[in-house]
N, C-alpha and C. Protein backbone atom coordinates (compact mmCIF):
# COMPACT_ATOMS: atom_id res chain seq x y z
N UNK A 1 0.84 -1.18 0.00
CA UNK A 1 0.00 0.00 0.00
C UNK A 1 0.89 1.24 0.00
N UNK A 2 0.20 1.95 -1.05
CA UNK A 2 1.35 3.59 -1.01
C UNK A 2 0.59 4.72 -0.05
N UNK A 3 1.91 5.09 0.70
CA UNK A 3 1.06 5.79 1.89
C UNK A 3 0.87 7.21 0.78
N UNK A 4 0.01 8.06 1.22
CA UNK A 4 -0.67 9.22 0.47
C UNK A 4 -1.25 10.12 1.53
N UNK A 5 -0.56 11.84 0.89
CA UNK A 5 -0.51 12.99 1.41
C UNK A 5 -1.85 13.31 1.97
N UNK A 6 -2.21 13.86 2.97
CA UNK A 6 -3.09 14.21 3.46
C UNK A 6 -3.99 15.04 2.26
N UNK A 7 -4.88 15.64 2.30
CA UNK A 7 -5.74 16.74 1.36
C UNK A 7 -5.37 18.29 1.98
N UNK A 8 -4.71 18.36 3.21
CA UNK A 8 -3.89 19.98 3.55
C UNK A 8 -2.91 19.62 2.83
N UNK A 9 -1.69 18.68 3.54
CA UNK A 9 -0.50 19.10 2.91
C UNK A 9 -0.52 18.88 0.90
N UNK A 10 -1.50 17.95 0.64
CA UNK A 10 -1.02 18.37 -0.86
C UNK A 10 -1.86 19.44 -1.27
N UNK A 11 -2.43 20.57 -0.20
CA UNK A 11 -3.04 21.97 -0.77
C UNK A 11 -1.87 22.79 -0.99
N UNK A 12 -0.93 22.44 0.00
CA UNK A 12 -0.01 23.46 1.29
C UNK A 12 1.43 23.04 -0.09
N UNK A 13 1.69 22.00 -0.29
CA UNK A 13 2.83 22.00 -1.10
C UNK A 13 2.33 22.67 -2.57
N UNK A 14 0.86 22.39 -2.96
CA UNK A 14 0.43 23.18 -4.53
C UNK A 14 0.73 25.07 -4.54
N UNK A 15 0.07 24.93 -3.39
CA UNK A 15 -0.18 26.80 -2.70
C UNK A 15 1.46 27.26 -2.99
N UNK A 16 2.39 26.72 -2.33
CA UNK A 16 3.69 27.10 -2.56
C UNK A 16 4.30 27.13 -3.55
N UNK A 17 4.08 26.22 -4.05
CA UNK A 17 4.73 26.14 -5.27
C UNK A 17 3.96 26.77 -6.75
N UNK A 18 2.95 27.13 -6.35
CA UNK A 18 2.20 28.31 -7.52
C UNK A 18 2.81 29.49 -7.11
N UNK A 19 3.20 30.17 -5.71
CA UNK A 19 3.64 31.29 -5.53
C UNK A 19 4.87 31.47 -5.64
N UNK A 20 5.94 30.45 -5.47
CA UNK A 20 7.50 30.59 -5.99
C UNK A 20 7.15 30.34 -7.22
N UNK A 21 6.75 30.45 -8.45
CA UNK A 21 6.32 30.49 -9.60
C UNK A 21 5.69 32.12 -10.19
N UNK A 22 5.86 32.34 -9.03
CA UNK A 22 5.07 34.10 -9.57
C UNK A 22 3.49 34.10 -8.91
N UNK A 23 2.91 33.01 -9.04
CA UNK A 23 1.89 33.12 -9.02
C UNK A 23 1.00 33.17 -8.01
N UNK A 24 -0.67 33.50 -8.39
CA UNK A 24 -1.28 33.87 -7.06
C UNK A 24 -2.41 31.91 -6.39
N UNK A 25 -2.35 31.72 -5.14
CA UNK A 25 -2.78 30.59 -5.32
C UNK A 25 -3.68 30.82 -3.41
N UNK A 26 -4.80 30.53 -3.39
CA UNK A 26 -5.06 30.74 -2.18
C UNK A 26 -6.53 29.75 -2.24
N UNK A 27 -6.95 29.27 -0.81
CA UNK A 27 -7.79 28.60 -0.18
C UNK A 27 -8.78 29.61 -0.09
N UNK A 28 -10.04 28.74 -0.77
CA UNK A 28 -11.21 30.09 -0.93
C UNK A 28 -12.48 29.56 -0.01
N UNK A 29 -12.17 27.92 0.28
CA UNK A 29 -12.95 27.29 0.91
C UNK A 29 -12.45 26.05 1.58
N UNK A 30 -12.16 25.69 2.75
CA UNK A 30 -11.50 24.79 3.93
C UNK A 30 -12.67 23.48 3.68
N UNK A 31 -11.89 22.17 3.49
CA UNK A 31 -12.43 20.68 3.47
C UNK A 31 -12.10 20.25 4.60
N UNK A 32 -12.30 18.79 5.22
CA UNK A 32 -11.52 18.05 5.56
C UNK A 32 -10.14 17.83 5.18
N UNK A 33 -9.41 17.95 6.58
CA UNK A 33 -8.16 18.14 6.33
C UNK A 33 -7.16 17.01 5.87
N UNK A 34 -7.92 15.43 6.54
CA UNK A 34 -7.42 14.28 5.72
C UNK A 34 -7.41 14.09 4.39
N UNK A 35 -9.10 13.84 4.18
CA UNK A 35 -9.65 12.97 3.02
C UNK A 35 -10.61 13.99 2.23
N UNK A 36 -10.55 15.23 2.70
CA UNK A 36 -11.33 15.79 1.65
C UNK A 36 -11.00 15.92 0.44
N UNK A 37 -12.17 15.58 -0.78
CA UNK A 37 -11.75 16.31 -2.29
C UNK A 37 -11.74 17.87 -2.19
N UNK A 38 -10.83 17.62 -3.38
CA UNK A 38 -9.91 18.75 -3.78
C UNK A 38 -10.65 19.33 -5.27
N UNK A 39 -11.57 20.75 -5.13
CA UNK A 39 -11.75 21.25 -6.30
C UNK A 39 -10.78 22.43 -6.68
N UNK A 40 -9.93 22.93 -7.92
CA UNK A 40 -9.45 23.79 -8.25
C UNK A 40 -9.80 24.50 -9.36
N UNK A 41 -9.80 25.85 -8.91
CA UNK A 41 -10.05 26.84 -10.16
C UNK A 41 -9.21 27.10 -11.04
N UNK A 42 -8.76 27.05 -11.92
CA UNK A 42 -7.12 27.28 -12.47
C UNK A 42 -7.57 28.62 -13.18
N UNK A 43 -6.83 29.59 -13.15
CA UNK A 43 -6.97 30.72 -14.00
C UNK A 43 -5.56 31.09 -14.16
N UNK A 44 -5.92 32.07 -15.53
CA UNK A 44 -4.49 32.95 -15.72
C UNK A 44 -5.01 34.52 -16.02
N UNK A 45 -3.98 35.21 -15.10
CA UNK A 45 -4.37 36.76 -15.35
C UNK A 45 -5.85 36.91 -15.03
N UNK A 46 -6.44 36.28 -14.07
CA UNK A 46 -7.58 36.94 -13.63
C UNK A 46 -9.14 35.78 -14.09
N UNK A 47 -8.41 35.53 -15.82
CA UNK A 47 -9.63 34.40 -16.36
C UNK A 47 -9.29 33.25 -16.35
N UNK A 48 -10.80 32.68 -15.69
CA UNK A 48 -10.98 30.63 -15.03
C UNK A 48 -10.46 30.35 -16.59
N UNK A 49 -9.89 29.06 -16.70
CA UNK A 49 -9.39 28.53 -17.59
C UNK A 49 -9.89 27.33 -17.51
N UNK A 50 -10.02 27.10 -16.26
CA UNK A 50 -10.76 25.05 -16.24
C UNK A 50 -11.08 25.04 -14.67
N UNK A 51 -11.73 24.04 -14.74
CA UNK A 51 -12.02 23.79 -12.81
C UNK A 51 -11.87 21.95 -13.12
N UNK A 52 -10.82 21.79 -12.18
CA UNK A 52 -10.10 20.42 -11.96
C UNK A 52 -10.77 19.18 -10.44
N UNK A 53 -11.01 18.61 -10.65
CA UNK A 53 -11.24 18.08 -9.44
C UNK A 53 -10.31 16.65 -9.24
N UNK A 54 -9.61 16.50 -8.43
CA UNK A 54 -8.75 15.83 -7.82
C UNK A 54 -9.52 14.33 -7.80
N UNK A 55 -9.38 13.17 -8.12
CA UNK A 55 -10.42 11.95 -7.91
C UNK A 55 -9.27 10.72 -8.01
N UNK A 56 -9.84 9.56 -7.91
CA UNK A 56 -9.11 8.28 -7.48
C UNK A 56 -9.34 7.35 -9.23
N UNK A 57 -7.94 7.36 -9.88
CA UNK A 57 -8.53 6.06 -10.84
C UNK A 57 -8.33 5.24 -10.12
N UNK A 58 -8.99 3.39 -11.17
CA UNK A 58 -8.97 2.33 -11.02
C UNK A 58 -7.73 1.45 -10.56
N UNK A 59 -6.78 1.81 -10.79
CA UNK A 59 -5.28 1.56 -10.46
C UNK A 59 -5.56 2.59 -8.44
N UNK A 60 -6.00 3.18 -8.24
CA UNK A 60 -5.85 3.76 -6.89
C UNK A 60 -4.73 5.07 -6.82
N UNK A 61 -4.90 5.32 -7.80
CA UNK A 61 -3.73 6.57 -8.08
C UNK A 61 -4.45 8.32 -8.66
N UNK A 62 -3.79 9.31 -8.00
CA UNK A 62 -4.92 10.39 -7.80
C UNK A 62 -4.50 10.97 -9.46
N UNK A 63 -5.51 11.46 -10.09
CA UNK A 63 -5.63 12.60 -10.80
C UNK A 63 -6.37 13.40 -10.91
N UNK A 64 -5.93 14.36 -11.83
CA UNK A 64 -6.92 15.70 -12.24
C UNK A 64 -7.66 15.68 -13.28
N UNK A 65 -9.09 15.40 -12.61
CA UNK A 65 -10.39 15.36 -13.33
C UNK A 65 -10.72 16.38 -13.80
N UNK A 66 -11.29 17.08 -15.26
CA UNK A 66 -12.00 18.57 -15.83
C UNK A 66 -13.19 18.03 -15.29
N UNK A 67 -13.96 19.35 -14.53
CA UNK A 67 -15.44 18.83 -14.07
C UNK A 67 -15.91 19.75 -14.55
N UNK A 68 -17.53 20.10 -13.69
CA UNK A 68 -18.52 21.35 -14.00
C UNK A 68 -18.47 21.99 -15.40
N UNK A 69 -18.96 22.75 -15.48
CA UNK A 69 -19.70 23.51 -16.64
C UNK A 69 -18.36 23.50 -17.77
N UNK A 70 -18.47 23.05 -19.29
CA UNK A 70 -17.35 23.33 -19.86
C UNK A 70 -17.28 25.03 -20.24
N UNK A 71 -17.77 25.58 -20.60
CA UNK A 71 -17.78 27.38 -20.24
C UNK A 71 -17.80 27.91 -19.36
N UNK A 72 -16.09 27.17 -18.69
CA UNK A 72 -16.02 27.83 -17.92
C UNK A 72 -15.60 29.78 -17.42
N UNK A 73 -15.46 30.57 -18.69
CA UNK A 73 -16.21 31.61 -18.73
C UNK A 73 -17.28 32.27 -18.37
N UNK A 74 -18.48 31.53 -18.48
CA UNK A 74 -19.45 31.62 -17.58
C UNK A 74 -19.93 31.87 -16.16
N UNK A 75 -19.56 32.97 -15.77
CA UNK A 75 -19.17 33.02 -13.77
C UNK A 75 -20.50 32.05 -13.20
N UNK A 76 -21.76 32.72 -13.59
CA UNK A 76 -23.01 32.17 -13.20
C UNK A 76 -23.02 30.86 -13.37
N UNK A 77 -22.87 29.79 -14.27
CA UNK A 77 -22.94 28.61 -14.45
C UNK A 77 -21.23 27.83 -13.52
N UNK A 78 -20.59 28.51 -13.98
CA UNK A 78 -18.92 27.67 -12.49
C UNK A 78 -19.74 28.40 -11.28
N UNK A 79 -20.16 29.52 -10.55
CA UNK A 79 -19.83 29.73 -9.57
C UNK A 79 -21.71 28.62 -8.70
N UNK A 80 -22.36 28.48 -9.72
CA UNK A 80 -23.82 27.77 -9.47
C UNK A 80 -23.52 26.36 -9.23
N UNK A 81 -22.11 25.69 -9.91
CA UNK A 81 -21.44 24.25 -9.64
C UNK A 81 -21.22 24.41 -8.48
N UNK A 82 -19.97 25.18 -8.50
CA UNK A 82 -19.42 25.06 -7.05
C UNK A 82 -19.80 25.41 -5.59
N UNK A 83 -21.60 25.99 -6.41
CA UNK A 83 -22.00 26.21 -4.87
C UNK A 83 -22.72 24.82 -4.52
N UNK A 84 -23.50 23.92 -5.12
CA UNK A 84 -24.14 22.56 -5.56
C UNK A 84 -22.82 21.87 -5.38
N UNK A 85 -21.89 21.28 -5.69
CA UNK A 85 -20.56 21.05 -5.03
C UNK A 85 -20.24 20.74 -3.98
N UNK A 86 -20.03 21.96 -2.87
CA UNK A 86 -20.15 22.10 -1.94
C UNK A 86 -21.47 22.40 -0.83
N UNK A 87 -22.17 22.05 -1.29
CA UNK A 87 -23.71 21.84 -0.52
C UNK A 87 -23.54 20.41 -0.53
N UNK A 88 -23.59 19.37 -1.95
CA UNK A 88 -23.05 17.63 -1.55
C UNK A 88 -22.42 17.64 -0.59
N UNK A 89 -21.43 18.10 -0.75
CA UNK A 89 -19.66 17.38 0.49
C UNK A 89 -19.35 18.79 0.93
N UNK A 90 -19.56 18.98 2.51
CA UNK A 90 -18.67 20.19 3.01
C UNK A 90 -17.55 20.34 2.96
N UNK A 91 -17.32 18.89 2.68
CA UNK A 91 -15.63 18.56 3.42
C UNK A 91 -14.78 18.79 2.25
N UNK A 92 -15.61 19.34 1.04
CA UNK A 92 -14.71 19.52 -0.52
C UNK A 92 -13.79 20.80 0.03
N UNK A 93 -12.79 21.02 -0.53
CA UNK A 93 -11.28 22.02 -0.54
C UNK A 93 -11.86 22.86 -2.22
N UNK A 94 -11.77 24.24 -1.81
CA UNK A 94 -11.74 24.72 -3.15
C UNK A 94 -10.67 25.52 -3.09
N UNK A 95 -9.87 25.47 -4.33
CA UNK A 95 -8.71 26.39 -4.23
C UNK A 95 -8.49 26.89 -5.83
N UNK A 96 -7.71 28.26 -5.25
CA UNK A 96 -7.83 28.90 -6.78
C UNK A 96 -6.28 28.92 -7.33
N UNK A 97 -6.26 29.15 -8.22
CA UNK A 97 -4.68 28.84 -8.63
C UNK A 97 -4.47 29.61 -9.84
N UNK A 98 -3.93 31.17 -10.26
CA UNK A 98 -4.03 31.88 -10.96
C UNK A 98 -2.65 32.15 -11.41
N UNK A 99 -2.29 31.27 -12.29
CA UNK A 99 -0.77 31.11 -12.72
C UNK A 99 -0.84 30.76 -14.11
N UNK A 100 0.23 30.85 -14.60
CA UNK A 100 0.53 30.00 -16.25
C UNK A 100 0.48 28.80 -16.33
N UNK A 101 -0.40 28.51 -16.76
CA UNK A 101 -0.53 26.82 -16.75
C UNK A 101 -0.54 26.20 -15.88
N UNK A 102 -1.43 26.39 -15.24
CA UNK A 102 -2.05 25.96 -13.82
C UNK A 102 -2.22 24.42 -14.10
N UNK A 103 -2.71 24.02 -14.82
CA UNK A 103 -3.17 22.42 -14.92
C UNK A 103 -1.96 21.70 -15.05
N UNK A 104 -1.04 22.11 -15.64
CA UNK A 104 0.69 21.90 -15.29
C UNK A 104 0.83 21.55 -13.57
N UNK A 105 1.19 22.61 -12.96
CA UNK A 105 1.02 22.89 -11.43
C UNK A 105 0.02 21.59 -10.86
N UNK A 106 -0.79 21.25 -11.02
CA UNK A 106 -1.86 19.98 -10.78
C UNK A 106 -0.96 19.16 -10.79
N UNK A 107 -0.89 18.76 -11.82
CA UNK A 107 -0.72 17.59 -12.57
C UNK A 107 0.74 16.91 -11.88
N UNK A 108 1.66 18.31 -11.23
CA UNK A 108 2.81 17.94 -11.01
C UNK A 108 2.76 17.04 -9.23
N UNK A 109 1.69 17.58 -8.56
CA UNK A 109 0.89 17.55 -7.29
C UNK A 109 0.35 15.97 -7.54
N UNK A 110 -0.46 15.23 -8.09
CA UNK A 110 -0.48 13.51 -8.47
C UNK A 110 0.26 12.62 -7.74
């Protein structure tokens, strides 16, 4: 069995490492600090680019799922997900991540 990062510390190592990158990355909404899912906003310069959600494949190994609305342009339709989202599971983590190639930054977090 592969032991695996809590849902803080792999917020806490993403958060850092978007900001030694230049970039802006902050907790907009607190999960469970073990086992909570992980939703992320990825933007650059201000505009959402994708919203990622963190999930378990079949092998038991984490990746970054594209969820909610594909326009994500749309504030009303992402911000109407993520409130339905988090009404399901309190314990969901939302975090925003406003860097260059944010889904990069994810992906490296796995």
């Amino acid at each position: 069995m592969t032991a695996r990062l809590t849902s803080r510390m792999t917020i806490d190592a993403l958060l850092r490492r978007v900001q030694a990158a230049g970039g802006f990355a902050t907790v907009l909404a607190k999960g469970d600090e073990t086992a909570g899912a992980i939703l992320l906003v990825c933007s650059e310069r201000g505009t959402t680019t994708s919203l990622l959600e963190r999930t378990v494949d079949l092998d038991g190994h984490y990746r970054w799922t594209p969820c909610g609305p594909q326009d994500v342009e749309s504030a009303a339709d992402r911000d109407s997900y993520i409130r339905r989202r988090r009404a399901q599971d309190p314990d969901l983590w939302l975090i925003e991540l406003d860097v260059a190639d944010a889904e990069r930054f994810a992906a490296e977090m796995t």
